[in-house]
C-alpha atoms as a PDB file:
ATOM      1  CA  UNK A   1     -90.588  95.024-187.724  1.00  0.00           C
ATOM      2  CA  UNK A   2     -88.176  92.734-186.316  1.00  0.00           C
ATOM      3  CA  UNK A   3     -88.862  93.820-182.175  1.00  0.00           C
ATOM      4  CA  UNK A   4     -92.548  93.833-183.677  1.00  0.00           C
ATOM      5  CA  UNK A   5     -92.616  90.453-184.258  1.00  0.00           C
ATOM      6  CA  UNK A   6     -90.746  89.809-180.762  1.00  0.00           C
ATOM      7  CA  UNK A   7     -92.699  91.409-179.239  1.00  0.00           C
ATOM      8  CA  UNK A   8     -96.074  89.199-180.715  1.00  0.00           C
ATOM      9  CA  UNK A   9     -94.595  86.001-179.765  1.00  0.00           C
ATOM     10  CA  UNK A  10     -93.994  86.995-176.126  1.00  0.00           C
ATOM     11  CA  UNK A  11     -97.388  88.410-175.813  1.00  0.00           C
ATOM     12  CA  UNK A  12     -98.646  85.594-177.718  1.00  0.00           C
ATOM     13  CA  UNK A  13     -96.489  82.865-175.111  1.00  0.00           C
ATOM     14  CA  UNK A  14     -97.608  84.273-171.795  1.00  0.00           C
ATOM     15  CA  UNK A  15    -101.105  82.847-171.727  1.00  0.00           C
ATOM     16  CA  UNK A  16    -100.000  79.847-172.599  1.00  0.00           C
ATOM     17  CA  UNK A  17     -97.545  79.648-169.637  1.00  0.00           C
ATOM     18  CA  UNK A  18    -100.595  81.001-167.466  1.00  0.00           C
ATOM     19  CA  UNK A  19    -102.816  77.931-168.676  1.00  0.00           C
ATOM     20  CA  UNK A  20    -100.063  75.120-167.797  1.00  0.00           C
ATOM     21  CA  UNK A  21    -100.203  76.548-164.341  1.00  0.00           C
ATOM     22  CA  UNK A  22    -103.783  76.798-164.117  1.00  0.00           C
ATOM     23  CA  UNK A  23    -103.436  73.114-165.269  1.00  0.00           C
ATOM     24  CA  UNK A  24    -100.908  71.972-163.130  1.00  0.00           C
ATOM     25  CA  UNK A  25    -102.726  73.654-160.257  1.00  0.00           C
ATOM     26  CA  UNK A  26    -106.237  72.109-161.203  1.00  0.00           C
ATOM     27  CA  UNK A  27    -104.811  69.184-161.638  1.00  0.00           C
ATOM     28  CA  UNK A  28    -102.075  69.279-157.835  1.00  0.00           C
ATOM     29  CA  UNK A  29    -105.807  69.824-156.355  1.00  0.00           C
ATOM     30  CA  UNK A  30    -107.536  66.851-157.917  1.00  0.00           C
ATOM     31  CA  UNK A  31    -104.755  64.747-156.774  1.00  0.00           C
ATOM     32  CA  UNK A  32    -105.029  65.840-153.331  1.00  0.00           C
ATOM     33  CA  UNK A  33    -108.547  65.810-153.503  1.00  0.00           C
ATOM     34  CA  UNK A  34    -109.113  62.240-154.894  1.00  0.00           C
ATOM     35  CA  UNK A  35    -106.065  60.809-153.879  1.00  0.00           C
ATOM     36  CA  UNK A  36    -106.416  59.307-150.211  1.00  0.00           C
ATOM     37  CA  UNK A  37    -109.870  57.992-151.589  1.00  0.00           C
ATOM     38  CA  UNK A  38    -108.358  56.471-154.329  1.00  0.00           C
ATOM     39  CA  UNK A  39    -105.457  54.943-152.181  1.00  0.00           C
ATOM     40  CA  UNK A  40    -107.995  54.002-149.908  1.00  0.00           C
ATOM     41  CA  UNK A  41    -110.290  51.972-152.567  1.00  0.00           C
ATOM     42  CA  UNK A  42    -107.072  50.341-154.174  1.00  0.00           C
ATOM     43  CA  UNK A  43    -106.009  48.912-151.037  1.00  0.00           C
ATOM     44  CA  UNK A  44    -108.961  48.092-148.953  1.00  0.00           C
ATOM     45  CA  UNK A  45    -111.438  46.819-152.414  1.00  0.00           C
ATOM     46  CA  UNK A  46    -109.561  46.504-155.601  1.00  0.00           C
ATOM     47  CA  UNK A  47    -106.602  44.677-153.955  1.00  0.00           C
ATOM     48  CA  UNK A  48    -108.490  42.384-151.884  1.00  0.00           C
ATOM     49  CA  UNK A  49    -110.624  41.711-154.407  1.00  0.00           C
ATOM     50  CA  UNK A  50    -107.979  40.560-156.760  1.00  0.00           C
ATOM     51  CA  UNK A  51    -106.341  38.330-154.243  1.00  0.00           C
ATOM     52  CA  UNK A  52    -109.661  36.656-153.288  1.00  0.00           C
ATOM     53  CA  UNK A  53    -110.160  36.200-157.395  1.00  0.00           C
ATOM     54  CA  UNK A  54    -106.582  34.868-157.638  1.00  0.00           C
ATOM     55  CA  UNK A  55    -107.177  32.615-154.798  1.00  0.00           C
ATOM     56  CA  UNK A  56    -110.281  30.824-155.945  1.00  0.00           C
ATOM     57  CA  UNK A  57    -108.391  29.376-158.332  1.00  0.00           C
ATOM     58  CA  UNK A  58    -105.883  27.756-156.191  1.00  0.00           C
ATOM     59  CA  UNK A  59    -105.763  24.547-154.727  1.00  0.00           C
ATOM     60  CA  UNK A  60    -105.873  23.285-150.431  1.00  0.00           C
ATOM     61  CA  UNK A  61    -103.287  21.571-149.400  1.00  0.00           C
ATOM     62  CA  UNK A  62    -102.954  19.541-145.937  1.00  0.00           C
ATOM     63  CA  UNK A  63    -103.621  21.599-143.232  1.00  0.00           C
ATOM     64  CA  UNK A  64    -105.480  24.168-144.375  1.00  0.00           C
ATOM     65  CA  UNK A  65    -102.043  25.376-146.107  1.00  0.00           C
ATOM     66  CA  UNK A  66    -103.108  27.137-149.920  1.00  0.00           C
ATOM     67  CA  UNK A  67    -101.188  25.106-152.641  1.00  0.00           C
ATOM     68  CA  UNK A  68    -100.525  27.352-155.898  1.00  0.00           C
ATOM     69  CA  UNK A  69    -101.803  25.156-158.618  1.00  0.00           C
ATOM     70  CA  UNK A  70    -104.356  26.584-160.797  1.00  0.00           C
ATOM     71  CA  UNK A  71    -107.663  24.527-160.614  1.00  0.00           C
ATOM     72  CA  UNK A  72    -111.469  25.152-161.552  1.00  0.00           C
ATOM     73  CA  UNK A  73    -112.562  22.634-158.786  1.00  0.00           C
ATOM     74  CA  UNK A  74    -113.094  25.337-156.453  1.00  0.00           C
ATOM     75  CA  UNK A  75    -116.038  26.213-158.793  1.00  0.00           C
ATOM     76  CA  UNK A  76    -117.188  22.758-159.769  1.00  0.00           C
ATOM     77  CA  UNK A  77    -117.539  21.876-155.951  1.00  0.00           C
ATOM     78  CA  UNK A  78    -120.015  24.995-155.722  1.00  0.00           C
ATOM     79  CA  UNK A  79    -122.632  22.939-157.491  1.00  0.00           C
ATOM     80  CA  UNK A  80    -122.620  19.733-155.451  1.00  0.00           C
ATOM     81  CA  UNK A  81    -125.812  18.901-154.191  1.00  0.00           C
ATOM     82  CA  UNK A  82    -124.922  19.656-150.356  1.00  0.00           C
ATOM     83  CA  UNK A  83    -123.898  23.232-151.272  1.00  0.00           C
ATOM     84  CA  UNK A  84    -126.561  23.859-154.121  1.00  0.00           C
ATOM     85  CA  UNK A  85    -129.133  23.051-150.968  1.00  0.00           C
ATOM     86  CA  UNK A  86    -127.851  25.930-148.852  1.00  0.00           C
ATOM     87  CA  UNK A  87    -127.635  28.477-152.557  1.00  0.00           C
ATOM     88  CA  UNK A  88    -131.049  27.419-152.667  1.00  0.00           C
ATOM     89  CA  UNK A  89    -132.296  28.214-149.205  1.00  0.00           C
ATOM     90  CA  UNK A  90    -130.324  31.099-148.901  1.00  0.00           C
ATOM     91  CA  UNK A  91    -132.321  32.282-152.048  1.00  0.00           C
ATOM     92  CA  UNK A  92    -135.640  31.568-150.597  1.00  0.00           C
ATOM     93  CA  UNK A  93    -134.809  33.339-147.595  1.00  0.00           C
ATOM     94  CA  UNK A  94    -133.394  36.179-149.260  1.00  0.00           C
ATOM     95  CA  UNK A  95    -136.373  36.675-151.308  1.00  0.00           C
ATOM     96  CA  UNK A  96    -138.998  36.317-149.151  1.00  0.00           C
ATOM     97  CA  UNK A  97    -137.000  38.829-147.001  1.00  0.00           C
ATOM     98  CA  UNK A  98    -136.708  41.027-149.759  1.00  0.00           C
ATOM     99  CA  UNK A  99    -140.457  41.033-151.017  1.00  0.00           C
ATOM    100  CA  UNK A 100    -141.156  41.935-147.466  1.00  0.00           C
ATOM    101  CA  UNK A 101    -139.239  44.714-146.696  1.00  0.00           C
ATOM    102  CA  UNK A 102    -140.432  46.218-150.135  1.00  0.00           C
ATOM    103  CA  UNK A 103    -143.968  46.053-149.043  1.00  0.00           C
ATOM    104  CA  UNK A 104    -143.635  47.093-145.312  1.00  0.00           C
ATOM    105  CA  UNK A 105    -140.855  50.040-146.795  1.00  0.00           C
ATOM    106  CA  UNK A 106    -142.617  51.263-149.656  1.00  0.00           C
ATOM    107  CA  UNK A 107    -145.988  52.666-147.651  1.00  0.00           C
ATOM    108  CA  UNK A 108    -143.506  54.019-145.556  1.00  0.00           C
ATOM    109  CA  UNK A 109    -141.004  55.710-147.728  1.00  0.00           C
ATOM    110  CA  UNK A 110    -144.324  57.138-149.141  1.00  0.00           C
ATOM    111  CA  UNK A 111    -145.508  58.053-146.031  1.00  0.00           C
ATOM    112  CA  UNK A 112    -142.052  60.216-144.810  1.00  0.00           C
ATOM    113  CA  UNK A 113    -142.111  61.420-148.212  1.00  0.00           C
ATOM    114  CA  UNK A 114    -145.409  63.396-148.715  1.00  0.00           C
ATOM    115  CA  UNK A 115    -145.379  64.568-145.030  1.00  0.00           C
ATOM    116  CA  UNK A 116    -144.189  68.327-143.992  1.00  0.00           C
ATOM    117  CA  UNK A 117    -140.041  68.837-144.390  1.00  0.00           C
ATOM    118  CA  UNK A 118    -139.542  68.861-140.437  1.00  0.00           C
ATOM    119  CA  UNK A 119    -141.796  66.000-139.849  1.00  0.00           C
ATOM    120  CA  UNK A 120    -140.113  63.745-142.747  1.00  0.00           C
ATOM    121  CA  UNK A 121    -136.889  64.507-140.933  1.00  0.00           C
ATOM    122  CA  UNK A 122    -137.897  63.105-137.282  1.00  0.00           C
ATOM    123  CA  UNK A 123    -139.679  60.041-138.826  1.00  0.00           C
ATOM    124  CA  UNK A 124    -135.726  59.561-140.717  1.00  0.00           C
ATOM    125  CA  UNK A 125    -134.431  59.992-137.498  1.00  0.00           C
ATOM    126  CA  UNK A 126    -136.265  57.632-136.040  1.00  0.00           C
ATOM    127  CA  UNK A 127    -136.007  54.891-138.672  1.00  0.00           C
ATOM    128  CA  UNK A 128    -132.516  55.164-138.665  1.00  0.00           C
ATOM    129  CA  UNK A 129    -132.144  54.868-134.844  1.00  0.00           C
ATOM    130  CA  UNK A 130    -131.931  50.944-135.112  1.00  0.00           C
ATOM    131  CA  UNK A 131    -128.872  51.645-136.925  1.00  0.00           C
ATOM    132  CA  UNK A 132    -127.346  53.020-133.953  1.00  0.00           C
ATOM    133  CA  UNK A 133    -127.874  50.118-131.567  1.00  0.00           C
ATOM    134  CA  UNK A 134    -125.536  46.865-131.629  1.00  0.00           C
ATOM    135  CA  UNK A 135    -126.607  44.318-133.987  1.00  0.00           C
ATOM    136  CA  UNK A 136    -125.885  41.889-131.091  1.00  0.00           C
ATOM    137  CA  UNK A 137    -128.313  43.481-128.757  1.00  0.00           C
ATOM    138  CA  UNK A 138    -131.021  43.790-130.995  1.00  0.00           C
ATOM    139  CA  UNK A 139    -130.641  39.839-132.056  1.00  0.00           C
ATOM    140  CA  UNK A 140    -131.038  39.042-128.333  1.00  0.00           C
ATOM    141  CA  UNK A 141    -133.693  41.024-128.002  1.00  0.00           C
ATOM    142  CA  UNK A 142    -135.638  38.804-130.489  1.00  0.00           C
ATOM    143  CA  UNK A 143    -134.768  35.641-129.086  1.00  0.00           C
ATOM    144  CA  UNK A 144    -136.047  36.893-125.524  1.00  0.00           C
ATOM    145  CA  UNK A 145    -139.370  37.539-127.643  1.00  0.00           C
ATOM    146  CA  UNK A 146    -139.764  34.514-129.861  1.00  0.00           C
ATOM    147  CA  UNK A 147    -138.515  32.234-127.404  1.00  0.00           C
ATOM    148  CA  UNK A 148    -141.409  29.352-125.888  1.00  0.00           C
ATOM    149  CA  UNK A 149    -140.893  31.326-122.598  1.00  0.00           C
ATOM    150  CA  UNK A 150    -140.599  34.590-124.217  1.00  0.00           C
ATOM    151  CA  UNK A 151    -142.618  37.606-124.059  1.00  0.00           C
ATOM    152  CA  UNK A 152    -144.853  36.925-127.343  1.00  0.00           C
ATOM    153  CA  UNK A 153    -145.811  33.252-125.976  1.00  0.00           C
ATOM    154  CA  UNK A 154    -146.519  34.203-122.441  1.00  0.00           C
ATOM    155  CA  UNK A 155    -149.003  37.278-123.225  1.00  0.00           C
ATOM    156  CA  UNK A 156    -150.776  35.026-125.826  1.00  0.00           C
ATOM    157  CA  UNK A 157    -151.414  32.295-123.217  1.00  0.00           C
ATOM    158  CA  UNK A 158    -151.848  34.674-120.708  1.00  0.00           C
ATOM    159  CA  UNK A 159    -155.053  35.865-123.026  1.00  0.00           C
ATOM    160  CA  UNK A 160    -155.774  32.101-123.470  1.00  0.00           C
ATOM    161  CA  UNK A 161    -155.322  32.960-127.123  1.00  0.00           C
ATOM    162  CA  UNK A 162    -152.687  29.722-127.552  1.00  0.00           C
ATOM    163  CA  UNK A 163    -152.869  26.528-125.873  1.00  0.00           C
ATOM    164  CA  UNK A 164    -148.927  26.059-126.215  1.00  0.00           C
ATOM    165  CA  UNK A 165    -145.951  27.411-126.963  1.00  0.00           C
ATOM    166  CA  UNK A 166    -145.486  28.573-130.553  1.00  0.00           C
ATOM    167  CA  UNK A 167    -142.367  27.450-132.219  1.00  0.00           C
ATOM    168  CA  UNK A 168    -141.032  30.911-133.293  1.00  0.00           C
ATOM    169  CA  UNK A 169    -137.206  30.523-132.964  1.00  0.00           C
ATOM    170  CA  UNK A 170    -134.584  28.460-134.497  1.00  0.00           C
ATOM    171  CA  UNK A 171    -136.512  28.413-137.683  1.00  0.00           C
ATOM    172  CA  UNK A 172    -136.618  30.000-141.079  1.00  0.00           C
ATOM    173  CA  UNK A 173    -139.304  32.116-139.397  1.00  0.00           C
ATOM    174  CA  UNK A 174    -137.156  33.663-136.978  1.00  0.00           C
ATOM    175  CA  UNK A 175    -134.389  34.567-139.222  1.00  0.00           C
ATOM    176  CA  UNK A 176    -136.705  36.703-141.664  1.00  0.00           C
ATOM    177  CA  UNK A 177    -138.190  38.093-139.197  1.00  0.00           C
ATOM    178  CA  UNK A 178    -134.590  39.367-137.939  1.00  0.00           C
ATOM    179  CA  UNK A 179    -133.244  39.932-141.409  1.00  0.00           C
ATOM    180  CA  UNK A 180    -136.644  42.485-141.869  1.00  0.00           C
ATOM    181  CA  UNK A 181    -135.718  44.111-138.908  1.00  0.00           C
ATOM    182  CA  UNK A 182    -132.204  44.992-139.810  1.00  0.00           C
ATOM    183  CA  UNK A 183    -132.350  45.499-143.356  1.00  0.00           C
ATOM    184  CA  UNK A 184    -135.888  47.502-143.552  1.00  0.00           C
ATOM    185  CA  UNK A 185    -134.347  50.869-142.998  1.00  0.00           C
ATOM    186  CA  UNK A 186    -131.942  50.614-146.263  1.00  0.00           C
ATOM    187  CA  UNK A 187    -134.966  49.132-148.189  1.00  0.00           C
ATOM    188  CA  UNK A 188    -137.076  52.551-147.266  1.00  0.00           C
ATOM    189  CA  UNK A 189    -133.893  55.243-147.828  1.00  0.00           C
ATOM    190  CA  UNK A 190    -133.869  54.267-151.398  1.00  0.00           C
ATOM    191  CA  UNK A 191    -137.640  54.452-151.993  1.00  0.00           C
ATOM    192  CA  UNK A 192    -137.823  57.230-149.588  1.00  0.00           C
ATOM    193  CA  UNK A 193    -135.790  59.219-152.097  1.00  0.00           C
ATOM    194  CA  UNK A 194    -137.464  58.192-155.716  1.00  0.00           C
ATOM    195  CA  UNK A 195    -140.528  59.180-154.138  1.00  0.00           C
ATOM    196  CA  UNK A 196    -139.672  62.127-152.944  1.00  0.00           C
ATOM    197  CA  UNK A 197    -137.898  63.101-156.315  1.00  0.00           C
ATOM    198  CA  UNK A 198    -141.401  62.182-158.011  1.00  0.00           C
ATOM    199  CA  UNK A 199    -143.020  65.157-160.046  1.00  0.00           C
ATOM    200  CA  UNK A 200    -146.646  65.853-158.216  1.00  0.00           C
ATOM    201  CA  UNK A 201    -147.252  67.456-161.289  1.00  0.00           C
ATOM    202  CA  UNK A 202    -148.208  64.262-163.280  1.00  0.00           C
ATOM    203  CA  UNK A 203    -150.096  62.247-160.534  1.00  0.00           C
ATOM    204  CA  UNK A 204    -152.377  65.810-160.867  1.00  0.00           C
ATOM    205  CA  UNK A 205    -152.442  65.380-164.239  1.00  0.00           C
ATOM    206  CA  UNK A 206    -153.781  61.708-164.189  1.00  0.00           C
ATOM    207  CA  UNK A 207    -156.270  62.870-161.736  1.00  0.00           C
ATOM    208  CA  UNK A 208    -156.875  65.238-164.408  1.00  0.00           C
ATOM    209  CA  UNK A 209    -157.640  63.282-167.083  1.00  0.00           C
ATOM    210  CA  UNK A 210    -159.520  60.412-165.095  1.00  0.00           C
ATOM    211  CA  UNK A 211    -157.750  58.281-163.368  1.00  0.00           C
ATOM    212  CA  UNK A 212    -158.394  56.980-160.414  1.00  0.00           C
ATOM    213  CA  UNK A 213    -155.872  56.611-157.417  1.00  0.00           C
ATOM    214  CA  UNK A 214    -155.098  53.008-158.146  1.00  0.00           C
ATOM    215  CA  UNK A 215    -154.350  53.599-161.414  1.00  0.00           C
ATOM    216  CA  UNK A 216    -152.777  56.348-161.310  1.00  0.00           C
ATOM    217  CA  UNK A 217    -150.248  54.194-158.752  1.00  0.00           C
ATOM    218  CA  UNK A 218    -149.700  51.094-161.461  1.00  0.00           C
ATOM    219  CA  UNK A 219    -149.940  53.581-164.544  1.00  0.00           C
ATOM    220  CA  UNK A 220    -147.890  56.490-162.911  1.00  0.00           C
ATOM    221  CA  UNK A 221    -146.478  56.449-159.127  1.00  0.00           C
ATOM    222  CA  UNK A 222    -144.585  53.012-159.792  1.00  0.00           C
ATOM    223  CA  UNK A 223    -143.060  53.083-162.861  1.00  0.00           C
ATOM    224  CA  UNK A 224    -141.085  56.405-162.119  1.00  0.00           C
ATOM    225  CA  UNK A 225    -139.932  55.175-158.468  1.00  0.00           C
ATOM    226  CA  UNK A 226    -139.427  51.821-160.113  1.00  0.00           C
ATOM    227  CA  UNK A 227    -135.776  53.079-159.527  1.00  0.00           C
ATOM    228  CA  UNK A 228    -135.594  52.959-155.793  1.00  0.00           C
ATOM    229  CA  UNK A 229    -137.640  49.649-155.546  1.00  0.00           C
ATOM    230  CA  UNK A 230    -135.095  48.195-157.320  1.00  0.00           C
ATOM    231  CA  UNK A 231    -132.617  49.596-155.227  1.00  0.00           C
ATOM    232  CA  UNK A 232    -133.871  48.620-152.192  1.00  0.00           C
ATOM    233  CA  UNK A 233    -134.165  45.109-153.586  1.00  0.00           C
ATOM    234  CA  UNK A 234    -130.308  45.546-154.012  1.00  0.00           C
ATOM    235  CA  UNK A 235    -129.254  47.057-150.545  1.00  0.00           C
ATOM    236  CA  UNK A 236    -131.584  44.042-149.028  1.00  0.00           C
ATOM    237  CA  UNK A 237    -131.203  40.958-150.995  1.00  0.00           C
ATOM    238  CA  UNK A 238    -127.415  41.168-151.048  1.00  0.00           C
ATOM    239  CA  UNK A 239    -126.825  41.553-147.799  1.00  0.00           C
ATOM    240  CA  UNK A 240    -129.191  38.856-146.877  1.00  0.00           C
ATOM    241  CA  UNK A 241    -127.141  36.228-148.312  1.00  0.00           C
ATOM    242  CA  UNK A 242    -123.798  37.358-146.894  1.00  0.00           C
ATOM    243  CA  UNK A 243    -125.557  38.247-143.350  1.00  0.00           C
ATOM    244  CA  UNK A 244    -124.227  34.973-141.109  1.00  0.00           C
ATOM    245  CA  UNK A 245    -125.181  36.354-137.928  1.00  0.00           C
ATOM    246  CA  UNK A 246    -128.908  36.620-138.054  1.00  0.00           C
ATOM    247  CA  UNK A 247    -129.007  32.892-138.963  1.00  0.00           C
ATOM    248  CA  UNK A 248    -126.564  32.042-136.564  1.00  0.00           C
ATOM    249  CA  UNK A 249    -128.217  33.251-133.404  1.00  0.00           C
ATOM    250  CA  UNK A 250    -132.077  33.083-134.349  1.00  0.00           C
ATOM    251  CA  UNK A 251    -131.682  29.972-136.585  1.00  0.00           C
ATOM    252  CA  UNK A 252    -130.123  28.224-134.098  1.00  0.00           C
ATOM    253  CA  UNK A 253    -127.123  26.733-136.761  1.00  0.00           C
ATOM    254  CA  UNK A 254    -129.728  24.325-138.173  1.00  0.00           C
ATOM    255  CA  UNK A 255    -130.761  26.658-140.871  1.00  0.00           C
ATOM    256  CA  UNK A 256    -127.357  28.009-143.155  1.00  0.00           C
ATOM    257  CA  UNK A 257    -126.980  30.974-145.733  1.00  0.00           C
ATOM    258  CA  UNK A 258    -123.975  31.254-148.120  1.00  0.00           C
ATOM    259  CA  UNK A 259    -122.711  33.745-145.530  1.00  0.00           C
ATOM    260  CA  UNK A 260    -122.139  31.338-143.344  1.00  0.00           C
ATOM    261  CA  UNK A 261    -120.758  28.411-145.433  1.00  0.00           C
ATOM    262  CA  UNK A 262    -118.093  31.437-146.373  1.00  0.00           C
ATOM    263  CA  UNK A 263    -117.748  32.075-142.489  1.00  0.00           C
ATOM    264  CA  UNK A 264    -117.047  28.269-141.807  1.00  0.00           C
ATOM    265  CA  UNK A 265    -114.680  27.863-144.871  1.00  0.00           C
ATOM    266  CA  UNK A 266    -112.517  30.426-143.953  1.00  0.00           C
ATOM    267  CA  UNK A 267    -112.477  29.500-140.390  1.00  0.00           C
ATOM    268  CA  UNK A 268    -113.936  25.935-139.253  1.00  0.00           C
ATOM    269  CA  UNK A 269    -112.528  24.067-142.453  1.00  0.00           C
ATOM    270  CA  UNK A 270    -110.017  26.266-143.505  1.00  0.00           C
ATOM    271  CA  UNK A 271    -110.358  25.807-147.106  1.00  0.00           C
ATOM    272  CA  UNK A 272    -109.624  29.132-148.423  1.00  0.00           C
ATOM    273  CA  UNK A 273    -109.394  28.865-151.870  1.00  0.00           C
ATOM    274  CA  UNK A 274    -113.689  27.283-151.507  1.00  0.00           C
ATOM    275  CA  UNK A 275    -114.172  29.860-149.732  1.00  0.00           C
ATOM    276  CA  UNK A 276    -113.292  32.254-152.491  1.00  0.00           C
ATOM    277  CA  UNK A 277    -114.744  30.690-155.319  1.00  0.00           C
ATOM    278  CA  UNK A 278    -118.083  31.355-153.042  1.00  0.00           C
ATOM    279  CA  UNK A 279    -117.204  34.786-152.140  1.00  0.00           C
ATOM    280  CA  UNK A 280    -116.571  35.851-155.828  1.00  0.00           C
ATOM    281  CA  UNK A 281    -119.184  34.681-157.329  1.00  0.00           C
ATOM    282  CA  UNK A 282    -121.324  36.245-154.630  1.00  0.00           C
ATOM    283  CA  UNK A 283    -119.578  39.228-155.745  1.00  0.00           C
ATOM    284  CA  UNK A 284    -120.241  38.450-159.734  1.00  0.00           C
ATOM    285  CA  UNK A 285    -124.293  38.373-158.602  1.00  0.00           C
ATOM    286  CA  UNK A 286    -123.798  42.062-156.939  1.00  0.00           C
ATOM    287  CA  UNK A 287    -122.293  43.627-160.332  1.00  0.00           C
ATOM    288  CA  UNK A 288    -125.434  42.090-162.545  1.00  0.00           C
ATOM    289  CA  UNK A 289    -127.862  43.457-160.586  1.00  0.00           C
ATOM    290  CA  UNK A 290    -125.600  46.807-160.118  1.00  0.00           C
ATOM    291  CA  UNK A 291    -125.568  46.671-164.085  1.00  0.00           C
ATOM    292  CA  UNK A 292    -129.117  45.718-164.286  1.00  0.00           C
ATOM    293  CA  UNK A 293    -130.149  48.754-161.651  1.00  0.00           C
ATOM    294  CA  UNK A 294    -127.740  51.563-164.135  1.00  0.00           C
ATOM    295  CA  UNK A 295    -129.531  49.946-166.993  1.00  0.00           C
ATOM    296  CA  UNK A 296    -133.124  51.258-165.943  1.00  0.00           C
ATOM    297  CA  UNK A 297    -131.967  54.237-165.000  1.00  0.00           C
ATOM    298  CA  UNK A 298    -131.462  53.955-161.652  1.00  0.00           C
ATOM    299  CA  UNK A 299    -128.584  56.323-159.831  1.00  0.00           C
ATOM    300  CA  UNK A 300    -125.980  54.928-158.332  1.00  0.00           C
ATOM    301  CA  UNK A 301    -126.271  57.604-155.363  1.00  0.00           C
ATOM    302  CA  UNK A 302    -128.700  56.238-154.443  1.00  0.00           C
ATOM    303  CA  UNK A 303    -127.746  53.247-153.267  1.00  0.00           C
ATOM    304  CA  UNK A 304    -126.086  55.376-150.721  1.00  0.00           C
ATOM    305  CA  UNK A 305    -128.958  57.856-149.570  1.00  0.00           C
END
């Protein structure tokens, strides 16, 4: 009875030994697997978001030198009138820009979406291709064609459509007009792919029962793609705020975005800690409408399509 038993208990201790190496083994490959991505996002976003959080609450010192005294000054100065006037523009201009590039993007995204497979690709292609060409070449581009002498002015007086030069650069104009340009391809990915993901089923089944094509858009299409509008409101309003370049070189430095003021503290008036107060809460304003977009059901993925 004795070797019986023995014999159980060393039966009964071998699978166990077989699942801790299955387990260290699963888990030796989900450290290798995960771990340079996790290094990666600890040093290059946690970290430097920390320090620009722990930094906003310091103090400038002559010089442009960072004194470490705690203060909430950094935060009070955000809402002085000269600095509220450039939140509030920035707003205006990101919102018009947004608004926009939802309702150039989402005929569009419609448009690549219910086309065949092959054709949908080439059309992604092509909207993507602006991607691939320096930001800096495209901006000159548009101030060659807004310019008095530029291409736009001279064919409209050409065709004695204009009497003078329109005023098309160095103006808010020009910088939404820029900020559509580069930001109008990750406005239509997002919408490109709730549409796509859309169940033809139930716009047949409105049909079905009555409904005409508009309503059956309000009452059907854009609730369930309500999703990827609001992600491409993310991936375009954001962005627009932060952008400084667009505004630099097509708003002539008259017109400035919180980008910029962040630019020109860390840089012209080397007031770091300012500079970080602005940068973080920019960055508080991206997680509320991250938790806002999880919160109506919207995937995170997609964000990245």
């Amino acid at each position: 009875m004795t070797k019986t038993n023995d014999l159980a208990v060393k039966v009964a201790s071998k699978p166990k030994k077989r699942k801790d190496k299955r387990s260290f083994k699963s888990w030796l490959a989900s450290a290798v697997m995960c771990g340079p991505i996790t290094i990666w996002s600890v040093l290059f976003i946690i970290l430097p978001i920390l320090l620009l959080a722990f930094m906003s609450f310091m103090t400038k010192g002559p010089l442009g030198r960072v004194v470490y005294k705690f203060t909430l000054d950094n935060y009070k100065e955000i809402f002085k009138p000269v600095y509220f006037t450039v939140i509030k523009q920035s707003v205006i201009i990101a919102t018009w820009t947004t608004v926009l590039t939802v309702l150039m993007g989402y005929p569009l995204a419609a448009f690549i979406a219910n086309v065949k497979k092959k054709t949908s690709g080439v059309l992604t292609v092509l909207l993507m291709l602006p991607l691939w060409v320096s930001g800096l070449v495209i901006l000159y581009s548009f101030v060659i064609m807004l310019n008095k002498t530029g291409v736009i002015n001279t064919v409209l007086m050409n065709l004695h459509i204009i009497d003078k030069p329109l005023n098309m650069l160095y103006n808010n104009f020009a910088v939404i007009v820029g900020m559509l340009y580069m930001f109008l391809p990750f406005a239509v990915l997002p919408m490109y792919s709730s549409i796509e993901k859309l169940d033809k089923g139930l716009i047949e089944a409105s049909k079905d029962l009555g409904a005409g094509p508009v309503k059956t858009f309000f009452k059907v299409t854009l609730p369930l793609t309500a999703p990827g509008i609001f992600a491409a409101v993310i991936l375009t309003f954001i962005p627009c705020i932060g952008y400084y370049m667009v505004t630099d070189m097509l708003g002539g430095g008259t017109n400035m975005m919180v980008g910029n003021l962040i630019h020109r503290q860390f840089t012209i008036s080397r007031n770091w800690p300012f500079g970080a107060a602005l940068a973080m809460v920019l960055a508080v304003v991206i997680f509320i409408m991250l938790f806002v977009y999880t919160k109506l059901g919207g995937d995170l993925d997609d964000l990245g399509a």
